[in-house]
Protein backbone atom coordinates (compact mmCIF):
# COMPACT_ATOMS: atom_id res chain seq x y z
CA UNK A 1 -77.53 9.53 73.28
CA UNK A 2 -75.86 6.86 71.42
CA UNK A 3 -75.00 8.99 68.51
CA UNK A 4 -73.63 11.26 70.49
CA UNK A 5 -71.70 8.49 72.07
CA UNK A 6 -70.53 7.12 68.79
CA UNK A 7 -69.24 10.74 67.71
CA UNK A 8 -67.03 10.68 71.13
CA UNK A 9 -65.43 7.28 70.50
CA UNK A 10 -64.74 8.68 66.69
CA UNK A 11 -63.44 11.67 68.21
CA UNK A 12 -61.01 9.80 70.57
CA UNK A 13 -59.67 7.28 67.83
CA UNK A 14 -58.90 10.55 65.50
CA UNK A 15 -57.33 11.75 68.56
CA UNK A 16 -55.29 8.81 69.32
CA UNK A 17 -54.57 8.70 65.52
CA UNK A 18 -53.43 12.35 65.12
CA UNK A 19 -51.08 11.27 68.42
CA UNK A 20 -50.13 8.20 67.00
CA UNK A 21 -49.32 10.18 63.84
CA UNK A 22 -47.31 12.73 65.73
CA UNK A 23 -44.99 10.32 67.24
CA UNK A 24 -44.20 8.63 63.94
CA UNK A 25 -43.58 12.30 62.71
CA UNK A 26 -41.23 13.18 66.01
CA UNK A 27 -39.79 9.24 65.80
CA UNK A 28 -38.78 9.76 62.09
CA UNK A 29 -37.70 13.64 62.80
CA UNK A 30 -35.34 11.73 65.24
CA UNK A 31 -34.18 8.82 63.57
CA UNK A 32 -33.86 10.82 60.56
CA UNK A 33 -31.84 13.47 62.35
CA UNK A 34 -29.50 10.71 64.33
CA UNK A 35 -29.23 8.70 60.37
CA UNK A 36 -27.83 11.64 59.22
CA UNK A 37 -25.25 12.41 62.26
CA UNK A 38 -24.56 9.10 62.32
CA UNK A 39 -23.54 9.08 58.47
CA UNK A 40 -21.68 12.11 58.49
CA UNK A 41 -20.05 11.38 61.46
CA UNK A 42 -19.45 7.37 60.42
CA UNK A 43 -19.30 7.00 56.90
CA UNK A 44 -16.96 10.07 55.10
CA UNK A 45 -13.42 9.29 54.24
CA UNK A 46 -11.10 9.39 56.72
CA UNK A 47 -8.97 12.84 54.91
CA UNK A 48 -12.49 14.57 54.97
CA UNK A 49 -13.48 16.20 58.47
CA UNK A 50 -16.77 17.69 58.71
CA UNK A 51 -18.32 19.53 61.58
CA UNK A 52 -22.05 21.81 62.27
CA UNK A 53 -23.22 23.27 65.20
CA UNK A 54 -26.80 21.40 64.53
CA UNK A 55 -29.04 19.55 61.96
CA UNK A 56 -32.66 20.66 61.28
CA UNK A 57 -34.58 17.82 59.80
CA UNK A 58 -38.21 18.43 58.27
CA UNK A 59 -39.04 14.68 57.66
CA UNK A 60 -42.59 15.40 55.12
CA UNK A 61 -40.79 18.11 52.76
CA UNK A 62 -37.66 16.10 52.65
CA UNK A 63 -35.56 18.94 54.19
CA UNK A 64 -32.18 18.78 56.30
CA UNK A 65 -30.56 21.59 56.82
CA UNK A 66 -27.21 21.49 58.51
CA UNK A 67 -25.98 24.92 59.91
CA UNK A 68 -23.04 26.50 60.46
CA UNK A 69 -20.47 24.11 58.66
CA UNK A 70 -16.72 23.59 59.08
CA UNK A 71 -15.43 21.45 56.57
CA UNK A 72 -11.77 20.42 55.82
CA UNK A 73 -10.84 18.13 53.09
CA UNK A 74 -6.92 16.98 52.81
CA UNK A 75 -5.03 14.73 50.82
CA UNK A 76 -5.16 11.11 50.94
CA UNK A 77 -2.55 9.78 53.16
CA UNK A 78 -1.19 12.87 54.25
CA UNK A 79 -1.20 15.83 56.48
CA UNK A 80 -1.23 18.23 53.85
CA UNK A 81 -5.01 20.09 53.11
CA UNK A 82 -6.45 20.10 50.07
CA UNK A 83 -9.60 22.66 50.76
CA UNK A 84 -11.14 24.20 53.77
CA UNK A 85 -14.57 25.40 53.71
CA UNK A 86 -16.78 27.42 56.29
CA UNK A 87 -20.77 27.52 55.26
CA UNK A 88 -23.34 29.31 57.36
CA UNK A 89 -26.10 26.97 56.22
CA UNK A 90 -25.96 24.07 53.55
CA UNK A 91 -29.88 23.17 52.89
CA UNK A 92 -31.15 20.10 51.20
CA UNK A 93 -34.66 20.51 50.08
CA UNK A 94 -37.15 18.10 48.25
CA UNK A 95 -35.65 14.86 49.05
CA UNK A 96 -38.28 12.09 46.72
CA UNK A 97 -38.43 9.24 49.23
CA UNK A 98 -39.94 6.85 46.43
CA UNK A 99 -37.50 7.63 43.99
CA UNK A 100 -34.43 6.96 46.99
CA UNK A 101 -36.58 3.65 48.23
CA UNK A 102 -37.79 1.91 45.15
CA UNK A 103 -35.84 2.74 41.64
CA UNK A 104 -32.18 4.02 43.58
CA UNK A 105 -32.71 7.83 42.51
CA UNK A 106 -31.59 10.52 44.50
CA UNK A 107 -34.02 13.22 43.60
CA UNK A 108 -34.09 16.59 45.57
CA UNK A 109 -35.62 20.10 44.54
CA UNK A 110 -33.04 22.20 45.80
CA UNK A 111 -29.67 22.79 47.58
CA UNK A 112 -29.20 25.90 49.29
CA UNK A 113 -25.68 26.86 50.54
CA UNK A 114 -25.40 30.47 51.90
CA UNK A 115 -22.40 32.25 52.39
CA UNK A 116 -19.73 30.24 52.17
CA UNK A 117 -16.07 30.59 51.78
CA UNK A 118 -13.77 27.88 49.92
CA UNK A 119 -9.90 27.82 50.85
CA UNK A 120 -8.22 25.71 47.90
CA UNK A 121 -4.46 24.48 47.92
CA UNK A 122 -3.59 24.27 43.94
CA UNK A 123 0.13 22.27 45.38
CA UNK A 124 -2.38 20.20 47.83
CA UNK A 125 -2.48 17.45 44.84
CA UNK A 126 -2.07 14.02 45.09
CA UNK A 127 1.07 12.54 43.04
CA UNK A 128 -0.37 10.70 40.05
CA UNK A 129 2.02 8.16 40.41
CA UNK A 130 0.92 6.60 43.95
CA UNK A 131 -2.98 7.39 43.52
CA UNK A 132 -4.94 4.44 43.23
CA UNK A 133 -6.59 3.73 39.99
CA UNK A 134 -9.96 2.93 41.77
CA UNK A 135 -9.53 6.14 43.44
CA UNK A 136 -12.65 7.57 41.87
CA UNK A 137 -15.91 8.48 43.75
CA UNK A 138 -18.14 5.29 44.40
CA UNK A 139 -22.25 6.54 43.63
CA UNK A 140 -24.58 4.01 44.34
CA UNK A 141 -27.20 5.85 43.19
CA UNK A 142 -27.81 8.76 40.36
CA UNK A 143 -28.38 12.10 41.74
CA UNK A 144 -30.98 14.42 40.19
CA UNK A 145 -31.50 17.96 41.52
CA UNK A 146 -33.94 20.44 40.16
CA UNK A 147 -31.85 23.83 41.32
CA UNK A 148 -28.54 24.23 42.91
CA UNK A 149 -28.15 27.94 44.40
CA UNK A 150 -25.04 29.25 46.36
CA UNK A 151 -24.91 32.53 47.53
CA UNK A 152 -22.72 35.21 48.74
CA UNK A 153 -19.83 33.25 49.15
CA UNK A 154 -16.11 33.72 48.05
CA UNK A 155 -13.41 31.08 46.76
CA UNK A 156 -9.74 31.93 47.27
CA UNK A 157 -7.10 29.76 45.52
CA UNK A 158 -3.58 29.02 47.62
CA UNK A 159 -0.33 28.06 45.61
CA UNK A 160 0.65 26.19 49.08
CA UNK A 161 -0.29 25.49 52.16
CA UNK A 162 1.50 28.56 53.03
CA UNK A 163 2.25 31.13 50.17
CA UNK A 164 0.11 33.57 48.69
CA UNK A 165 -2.89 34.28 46.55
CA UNK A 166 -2.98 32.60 43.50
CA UNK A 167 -6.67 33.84 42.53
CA UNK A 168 -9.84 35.58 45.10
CA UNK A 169 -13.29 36.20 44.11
CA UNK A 170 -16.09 37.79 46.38
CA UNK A 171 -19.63 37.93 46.02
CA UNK A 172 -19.94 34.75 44.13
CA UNK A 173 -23.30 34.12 43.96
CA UNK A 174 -23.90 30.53 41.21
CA UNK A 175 -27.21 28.53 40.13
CA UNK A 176 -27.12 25.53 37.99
CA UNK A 177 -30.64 23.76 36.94
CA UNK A 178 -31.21 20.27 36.28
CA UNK A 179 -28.13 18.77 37.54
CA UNK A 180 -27.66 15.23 37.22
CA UNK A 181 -24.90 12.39 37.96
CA UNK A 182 -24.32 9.10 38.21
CA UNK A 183 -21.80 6.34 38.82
CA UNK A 184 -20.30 6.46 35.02
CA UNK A 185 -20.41 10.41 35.27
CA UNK A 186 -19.09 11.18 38.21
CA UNK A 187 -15.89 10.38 37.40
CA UNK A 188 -15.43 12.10 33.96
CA UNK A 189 -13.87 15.47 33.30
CA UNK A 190 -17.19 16.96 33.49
CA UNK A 191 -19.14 15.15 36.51
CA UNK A 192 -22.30 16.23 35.91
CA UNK A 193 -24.85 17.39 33.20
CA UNK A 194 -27.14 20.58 33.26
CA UNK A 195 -29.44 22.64 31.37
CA UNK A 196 -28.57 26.35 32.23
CA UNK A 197 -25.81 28.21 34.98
CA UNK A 198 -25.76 31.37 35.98
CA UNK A 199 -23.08 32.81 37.44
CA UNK A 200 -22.01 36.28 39.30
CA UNK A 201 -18.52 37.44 40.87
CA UNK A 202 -16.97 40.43 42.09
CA UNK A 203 -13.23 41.42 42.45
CA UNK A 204 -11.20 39.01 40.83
CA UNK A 205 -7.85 38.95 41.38
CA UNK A 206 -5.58 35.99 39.64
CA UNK A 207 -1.86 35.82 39.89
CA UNK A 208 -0.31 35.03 36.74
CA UNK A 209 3.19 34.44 37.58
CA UNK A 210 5.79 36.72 39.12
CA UNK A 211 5.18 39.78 36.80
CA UNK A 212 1.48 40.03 35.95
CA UNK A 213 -1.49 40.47 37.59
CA UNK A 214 -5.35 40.45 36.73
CA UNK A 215 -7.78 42.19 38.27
CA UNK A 216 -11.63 42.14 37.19
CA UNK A 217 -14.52 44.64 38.83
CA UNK A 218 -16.97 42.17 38.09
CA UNK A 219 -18.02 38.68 35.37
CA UNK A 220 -21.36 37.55 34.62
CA UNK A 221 -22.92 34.93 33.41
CA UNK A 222 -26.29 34.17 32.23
CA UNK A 223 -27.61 31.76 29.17
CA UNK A 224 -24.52 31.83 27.86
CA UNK A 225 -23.60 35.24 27.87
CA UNK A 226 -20.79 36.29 29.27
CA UNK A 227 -19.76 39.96 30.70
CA UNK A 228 -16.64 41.00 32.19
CA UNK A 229 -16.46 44.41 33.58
CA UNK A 230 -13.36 46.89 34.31
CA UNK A 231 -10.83 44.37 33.26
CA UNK A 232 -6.93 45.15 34.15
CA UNK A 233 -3.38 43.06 33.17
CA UNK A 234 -1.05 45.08 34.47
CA UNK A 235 2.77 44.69 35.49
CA UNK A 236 3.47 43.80 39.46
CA UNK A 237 6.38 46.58 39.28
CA UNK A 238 6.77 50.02 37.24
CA UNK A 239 8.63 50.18 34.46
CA UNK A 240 12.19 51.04 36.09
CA UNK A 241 11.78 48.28 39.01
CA UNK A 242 10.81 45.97 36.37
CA UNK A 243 14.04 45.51 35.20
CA UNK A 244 15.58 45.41 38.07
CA UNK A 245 13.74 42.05 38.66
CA UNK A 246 14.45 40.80 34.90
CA UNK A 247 17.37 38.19 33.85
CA UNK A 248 16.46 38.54 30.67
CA UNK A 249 13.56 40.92 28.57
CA UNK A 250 10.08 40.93 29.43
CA UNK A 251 7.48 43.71 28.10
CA UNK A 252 5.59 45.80 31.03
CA UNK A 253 2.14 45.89 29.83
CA UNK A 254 -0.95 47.78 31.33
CA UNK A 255 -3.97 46.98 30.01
CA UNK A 256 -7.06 48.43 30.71
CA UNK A 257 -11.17 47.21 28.98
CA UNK A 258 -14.17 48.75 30.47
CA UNK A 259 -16.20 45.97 29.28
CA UNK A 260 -15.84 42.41 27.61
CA UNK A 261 -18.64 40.60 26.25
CA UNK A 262 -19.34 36.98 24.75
CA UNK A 263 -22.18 35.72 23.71
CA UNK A 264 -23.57 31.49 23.41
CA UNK A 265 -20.78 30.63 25.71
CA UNK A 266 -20.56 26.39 25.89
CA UNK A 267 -17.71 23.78 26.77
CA UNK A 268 -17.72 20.31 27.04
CA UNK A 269 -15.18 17.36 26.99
CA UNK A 270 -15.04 14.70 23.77
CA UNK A 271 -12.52 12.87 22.21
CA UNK A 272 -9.32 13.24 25.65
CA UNK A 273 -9.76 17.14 24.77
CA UNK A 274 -12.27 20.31 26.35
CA UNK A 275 -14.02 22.08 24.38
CA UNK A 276 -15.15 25.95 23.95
CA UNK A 277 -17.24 27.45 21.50
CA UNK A 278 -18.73 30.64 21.72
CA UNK A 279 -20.68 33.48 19.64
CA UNK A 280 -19.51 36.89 18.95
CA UNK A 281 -17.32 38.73 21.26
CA UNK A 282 -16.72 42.77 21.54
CA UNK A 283 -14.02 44.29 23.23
CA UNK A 284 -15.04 47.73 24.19
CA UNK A 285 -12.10 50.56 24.46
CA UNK A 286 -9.37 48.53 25.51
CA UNK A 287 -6.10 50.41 26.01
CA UNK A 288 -2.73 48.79 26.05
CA UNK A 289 0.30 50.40 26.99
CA UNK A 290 3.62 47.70 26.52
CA UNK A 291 7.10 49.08 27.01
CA UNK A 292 10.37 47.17 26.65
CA UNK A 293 13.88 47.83 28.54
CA UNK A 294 16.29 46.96 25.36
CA UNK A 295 19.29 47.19 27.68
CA UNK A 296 18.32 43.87 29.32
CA UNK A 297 19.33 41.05 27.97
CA UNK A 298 17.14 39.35 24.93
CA UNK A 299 14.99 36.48 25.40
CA UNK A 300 16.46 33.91 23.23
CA UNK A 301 13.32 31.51 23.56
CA UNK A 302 11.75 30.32 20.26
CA UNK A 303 8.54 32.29 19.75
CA UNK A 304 4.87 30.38 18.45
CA UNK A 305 3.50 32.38 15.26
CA UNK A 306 0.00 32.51 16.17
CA UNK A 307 -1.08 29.61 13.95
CA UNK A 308 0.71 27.07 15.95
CA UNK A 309 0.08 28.86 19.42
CA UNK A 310 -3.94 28.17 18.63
CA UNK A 311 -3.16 25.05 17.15
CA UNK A 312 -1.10 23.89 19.85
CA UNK A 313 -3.89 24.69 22.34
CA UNK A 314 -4.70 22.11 25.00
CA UNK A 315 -8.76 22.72 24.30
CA UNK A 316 -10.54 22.60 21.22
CA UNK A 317 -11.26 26.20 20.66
CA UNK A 318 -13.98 27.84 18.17
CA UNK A 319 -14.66 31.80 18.16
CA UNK A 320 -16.49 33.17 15.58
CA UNK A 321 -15.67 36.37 15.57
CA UNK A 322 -14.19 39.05 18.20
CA UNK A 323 -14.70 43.00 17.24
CA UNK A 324 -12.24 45.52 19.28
CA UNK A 325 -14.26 48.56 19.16
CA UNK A 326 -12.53 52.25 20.44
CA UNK A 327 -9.19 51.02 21.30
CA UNK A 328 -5.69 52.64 22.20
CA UNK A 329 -2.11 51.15 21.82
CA UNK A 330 1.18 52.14 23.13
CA UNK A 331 4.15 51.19 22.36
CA UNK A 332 7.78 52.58 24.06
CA UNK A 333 11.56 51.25 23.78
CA UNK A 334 14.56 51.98 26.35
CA UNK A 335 17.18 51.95 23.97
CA UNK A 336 19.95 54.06 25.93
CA UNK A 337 20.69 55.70 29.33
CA UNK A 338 20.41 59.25 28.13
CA UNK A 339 17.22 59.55 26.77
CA UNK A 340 13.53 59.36 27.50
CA UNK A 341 11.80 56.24 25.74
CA UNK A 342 10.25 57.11 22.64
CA UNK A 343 6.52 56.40 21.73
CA UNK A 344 4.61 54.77 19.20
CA UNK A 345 0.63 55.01 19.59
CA UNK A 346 -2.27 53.51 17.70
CA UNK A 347 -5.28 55.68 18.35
CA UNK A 348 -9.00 54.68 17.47
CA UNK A 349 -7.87 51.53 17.01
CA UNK A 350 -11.36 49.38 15.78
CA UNK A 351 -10.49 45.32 14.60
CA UNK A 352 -12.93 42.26 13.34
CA UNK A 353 -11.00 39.13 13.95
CA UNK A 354 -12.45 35.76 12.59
CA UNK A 355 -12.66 32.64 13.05
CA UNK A 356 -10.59 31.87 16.04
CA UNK A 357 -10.28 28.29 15.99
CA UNK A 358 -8.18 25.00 15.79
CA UNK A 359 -11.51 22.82 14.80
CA UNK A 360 -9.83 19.94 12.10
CA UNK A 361 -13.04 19.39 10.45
CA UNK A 362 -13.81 23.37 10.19
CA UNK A 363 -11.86 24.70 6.92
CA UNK A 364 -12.40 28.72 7.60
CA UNK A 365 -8.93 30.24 8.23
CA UNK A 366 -8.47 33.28 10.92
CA UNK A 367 -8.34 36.77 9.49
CA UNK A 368 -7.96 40.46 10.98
CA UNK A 369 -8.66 43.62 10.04
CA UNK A 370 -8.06 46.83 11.38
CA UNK A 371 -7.69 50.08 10.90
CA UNK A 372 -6.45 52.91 13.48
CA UNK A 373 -4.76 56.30 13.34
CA UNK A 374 -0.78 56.07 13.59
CA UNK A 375 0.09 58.81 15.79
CA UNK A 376 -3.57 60.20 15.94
CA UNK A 377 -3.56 61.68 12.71
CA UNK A 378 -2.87 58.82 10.11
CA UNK A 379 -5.07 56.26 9.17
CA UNK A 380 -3.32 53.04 8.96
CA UNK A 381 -4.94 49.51 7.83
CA UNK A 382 -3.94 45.95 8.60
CA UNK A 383 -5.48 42.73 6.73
CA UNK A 384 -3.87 39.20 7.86
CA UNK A 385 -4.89 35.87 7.08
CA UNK A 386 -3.65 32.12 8.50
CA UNK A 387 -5.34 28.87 8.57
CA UNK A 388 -4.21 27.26 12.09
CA UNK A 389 -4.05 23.94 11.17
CA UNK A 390 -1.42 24.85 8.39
CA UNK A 391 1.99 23.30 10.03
CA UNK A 392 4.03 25.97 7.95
CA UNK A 393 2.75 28.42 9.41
CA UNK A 394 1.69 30.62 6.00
CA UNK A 395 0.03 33.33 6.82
CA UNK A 396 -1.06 36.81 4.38
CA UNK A 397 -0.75 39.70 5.34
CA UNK A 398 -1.60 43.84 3.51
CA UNK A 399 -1.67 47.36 4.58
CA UNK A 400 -1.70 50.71 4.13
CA UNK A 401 -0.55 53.92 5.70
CA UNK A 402 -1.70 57.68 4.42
CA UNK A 403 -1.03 60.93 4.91
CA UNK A 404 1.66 60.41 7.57
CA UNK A 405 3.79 63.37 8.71
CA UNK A 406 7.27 61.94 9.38
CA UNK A 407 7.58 64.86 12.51
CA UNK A 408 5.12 62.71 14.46
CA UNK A 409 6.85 60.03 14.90
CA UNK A 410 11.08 61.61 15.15
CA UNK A 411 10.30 61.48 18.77
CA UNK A 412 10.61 57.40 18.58
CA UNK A 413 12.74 57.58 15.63
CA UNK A 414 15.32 60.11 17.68
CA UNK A 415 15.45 58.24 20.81
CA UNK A 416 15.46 54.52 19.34
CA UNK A 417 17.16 54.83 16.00
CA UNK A 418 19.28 58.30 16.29
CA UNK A 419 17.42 59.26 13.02
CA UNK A 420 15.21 61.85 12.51
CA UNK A 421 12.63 61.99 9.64
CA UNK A 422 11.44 65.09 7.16
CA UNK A 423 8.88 65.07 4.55
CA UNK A 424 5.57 63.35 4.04
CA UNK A 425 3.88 59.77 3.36
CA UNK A 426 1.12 60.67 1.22
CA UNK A 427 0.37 56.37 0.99
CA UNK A 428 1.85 53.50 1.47
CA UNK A 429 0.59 49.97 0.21
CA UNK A 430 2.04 46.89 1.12
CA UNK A 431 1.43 42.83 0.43
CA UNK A 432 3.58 40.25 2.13
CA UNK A 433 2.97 36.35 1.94
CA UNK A 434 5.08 34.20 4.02
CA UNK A 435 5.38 31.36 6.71
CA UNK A 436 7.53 30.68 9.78
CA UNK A 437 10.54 30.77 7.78
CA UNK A 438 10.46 33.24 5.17
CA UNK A 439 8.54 35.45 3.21
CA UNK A 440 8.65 38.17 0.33
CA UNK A 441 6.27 40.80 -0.99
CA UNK A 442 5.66 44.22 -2.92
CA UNK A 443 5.57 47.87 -1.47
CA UNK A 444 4.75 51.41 -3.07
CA UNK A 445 4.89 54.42 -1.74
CA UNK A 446 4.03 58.40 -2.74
CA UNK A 447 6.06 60.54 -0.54
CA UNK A 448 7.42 63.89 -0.77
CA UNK A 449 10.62 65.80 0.36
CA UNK A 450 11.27 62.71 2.43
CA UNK A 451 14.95 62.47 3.34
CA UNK A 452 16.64 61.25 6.82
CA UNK A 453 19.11 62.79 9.06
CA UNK A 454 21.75 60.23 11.26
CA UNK A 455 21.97 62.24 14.79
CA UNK A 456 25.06 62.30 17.02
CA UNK A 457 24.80 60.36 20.29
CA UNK A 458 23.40 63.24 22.45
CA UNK A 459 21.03 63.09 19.57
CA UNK A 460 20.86 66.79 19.88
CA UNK A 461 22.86 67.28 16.77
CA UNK A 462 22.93 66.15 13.57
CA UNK A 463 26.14 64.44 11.99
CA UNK A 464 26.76 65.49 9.05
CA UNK A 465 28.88 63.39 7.23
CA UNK A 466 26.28 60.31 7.61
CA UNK A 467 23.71 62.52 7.08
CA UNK A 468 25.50 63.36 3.71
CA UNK A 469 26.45 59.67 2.49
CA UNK A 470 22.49 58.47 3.68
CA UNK A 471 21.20 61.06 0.86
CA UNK A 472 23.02 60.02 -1.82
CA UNK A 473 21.37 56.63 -1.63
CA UNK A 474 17.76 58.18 -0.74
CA UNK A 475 15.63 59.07 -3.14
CA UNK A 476 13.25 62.30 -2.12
CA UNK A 477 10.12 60.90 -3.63
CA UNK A 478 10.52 62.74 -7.33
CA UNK A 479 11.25 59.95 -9.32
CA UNK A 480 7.89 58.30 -9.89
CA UNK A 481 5.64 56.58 -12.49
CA UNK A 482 2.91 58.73 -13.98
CA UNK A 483 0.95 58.32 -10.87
CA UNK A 484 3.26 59.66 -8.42
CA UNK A 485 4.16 55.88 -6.97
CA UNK A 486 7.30 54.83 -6.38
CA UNK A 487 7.87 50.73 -5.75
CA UNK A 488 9.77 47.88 -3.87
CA UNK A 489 10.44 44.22 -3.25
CA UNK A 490 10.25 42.83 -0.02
CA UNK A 491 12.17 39.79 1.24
CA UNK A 492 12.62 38.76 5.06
CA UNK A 493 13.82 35.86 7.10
CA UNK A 494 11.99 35.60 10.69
CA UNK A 495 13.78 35.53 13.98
CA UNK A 496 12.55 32.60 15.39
CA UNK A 497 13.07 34.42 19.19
CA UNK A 498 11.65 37.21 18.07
CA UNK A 499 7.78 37.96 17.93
CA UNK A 500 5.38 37.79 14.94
CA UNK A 501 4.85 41.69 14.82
CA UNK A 502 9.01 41.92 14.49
CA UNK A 503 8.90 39.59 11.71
CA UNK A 504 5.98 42.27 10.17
CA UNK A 505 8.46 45.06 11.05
CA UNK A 506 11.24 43.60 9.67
CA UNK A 507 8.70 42.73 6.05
CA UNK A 508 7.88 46.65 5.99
CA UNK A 509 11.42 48.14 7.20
CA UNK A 510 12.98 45.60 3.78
CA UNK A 511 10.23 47.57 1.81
CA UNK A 512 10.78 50.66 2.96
CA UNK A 513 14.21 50.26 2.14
CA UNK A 514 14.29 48.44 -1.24
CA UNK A 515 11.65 51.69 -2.03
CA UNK A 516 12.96 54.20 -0.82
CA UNK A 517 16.67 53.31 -1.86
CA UNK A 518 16.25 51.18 -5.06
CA UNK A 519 15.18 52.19 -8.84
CA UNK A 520 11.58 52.61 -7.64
CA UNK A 521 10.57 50.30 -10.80
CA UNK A 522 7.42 48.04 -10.40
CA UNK A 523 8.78 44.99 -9.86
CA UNK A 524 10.65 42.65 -7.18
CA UNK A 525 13.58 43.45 -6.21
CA UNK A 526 15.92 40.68 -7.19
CA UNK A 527 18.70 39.48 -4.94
């Protein structure tokens, strides 16, 4: 009897406990739950409005989960917005209560956010000059999370409050592990530290000013390798409504690559400058298509060689090496009312570019080389050379061209030059060493039966009286040395408005002259 009587009383005091425990459990759910309406509703700045339909609150796994979220961030001291957000459900999981009470650690496992969609003003910037200097964030405490995870959302960036799109992404889903802040971090460029993201988007579209536009099927991110998918740059406008919107010249461009791909992808901030570094990259059938209206008015601009545009970046850049694999190339002038723009294409076009990089310990200099088929049908090369970090801007450059039927390219030559070709490059070698100022070099050629013909303006018929006068000066390709090779000087001066491929152009058209024209004797032409 008394046993059993002492097993009751046990029995009631675990009762009353497991009560006692269930009102601290439903008394912290509650205070918990009020602390964090209170705070959200109390203690965020007075530009950032925040509002839920309700707060779930799991007070042993350290949960809150706040569900579908309105947020609206503006501008200090103004009306203007800065970002808008709406989230189905933003989760915090994992919450370490002894960390948070005893050694001022914000630990938490995970934070969820699903579905959400970020409206960003890019104009909805404070002016630097009125911004307080001790306008940063103020953490308290450090901030450690185990696994950040967003999904399905989409981010669309605003020029203003209201103009257009200036970029849109769908689909984004992102995961970042091991994040961590604190007060000193969450300031910097980079806010917070992380071992791995991953990172998945769909149908990107950026504005990139008022001709161009990019669109991208799909980039992804993981460990550090990155893969873009269905990439197009492409004109706003065709070709003829182009220049109807142009002061002054501008190139259409289409390009089109199936598939881009980077591998080690990292980037940091040290010494007031970003960094990127990445491993190899492949650029898989790209085709580029570029046209120029030469009845609108030149650019007069000063154009960056290459050297200085990569040394001039504003981040530290360092790729090892980029391979175009499969590519196409275009090229077409409007030269005249009357005709149809002529065409220059690069088929099969395959390139190894090196050493990408503005680094000013790293020594290596950039070099390309390509080969492709002029016309598709003769196999041209291309070797060029620069160090970035070279103020002159010296560069090296060689190619070759063989087995080139002139016929191929009188289309271009007719419409652009009111010439039209006859005879045969069997090869063509050329060397040219310069800098942003000048440069000189050697050519030889072995041609045959070549000779030129100046067309009328309809360019349907020849005139022949220039025609006449042109041959006296041309040489047909039969005075050679003993193996067949006729040779040339080349000197240039560079257009500082123009390009670095005119500059080439102009290198091999001096060549081709001083060749084709001169005594054909191996040596450099002398002025």
């Amino acid at each position: 009897m008394r046993k059993k009587r002492t097993i009751k009383i046990i029995s009631r005091i675990i009762l009353v406990l497991l009560v006692l425990v269930a009102l601290a459990i439903l008394g912290a759910q509650l205070l918990a739950k009020d602390a964090i309406a209170n705070f959200l509703k109390t203690k965020l700045p007075p530009h950032i409005h925040l509002a839920y339909e309700d707060i779930d609150v799991n007070v042993l796994t350290g949960t809150a989960k706040l569900n579908t979220v309105d947020l609206n961030i503006g501008i200090s001291d103004s009306i203007r917005p800065r970002a808008s957000a709406k989230i189905e459900a933003l989760e915090v999981v994992g919450l370490g209560y002894w960390q948070f009470l005893f050694n001022k650690k914000i630990t938490l496992t995970n934070i969820n956010v699903d579905k959400p969609v970020l409206n960003y003003y890019l104009n909805g910037k404070e002016d630097k000059a009125t911004k307080p200097e001790n306008d940063g964030i103020g953490l308290k405490k450090s901030i450690c999370i185990d696994h950040i995870n967003i999904k399905n959302g989409s981010v669309t960036l605003f020029k203003n409050p209201e103009d257009s799109v200036a970029m849109k992404m769908d689909s984004v889903f992102f995961e970042m592990d091991e994040v961590v802040t604190d007060r000193n971090r969450i300031n910097s460029k980079i806010p917070v530290a992380y071992s791995d993201v991953k990172f998945n988007g769909n149908s990107l579209y950026a504005d990139l000013g008022p001709y161009e536009a990019l669109n991208v099927n799909e980039i992804h991110l993981d460990q550090g390798h990155l893969r873009v998918t269905d990439l197009k740059l492409k004109s706003k406008y065709s070709k003829t409504k182009l220049s109807a919107h142009l002061r002054k010249e501008h190139d259409y461009i289409d390009l089109k690559i199936p598939q881009v791909d980077f591998d080690e992808i990292a980037f940091g901030y040290a010494n007031a400058k970003y960094w990127v570094r990445t491993g190899k990259g492949t650029l898989q059938g790209p085709n580029l298509e570029m046209y120029r209206d030469k009845l609108v008015a030149d650019d007069l601009e000063r154009k960056k060689m290459y050297s200085e545009a990569i040394r001039k970046l504003p981040i530290q850049l360092d790729v090892p090496e980029i391979q175009i694999q499969d590519g196409a190339i275009t090229y077409s002038e409007r030269v005249n009312t009357e005709t149809t723009p002529g065409k220059i294409v690069f088929g099969d076009v395959n390139a190894k570019i090196l050493h990408i990089q503005n680094v000013p310990e790293r020594k290596e200099k950039t070099s390309v080389a390509a080969k492709a088929l002029l016309m598709g049908e003769a196999p041209i090369t291309l070797n060029w050379s620069f160090d970035a970090k070279n103020n002159t801007d010296a560069f090296l450059a060689s190619g070759t061209v063989k087995s080139f039927s002139s016929k191929n390219i009188n289309p271009f030559l007719e419409s652009n030059l009111r010439v039209r070709a006859k005879g045969e490059i069997q090869e063509l070698y050329f060397t040219i060493s310069g800098d942003a100022v000048s440069s000189a070099g050697d050519m030889k050629m072995k041609y045959e039966d070549f000779e030129f013909s100046v067309l009328k303006k309809d360019r349907l018929r020849i005139n022949k009286v220039l025609t006449a006068i042109g041959r006296i000066f041309v040489n047909d390709g039969s005075n050679t040395d003993e193996n067949g090779y006729r040779y040339g000087g080349i000197e240039a001066e560079r257009d500082p408005t123009k390009s670095f491929f005119n500059y080439l152009w102009l290198n091999v058209n001096d060549g081709l002259t001083s060749t084709i024209i001169g005594n054909g004797k191996n040596k450099r032409r002398k002025n």
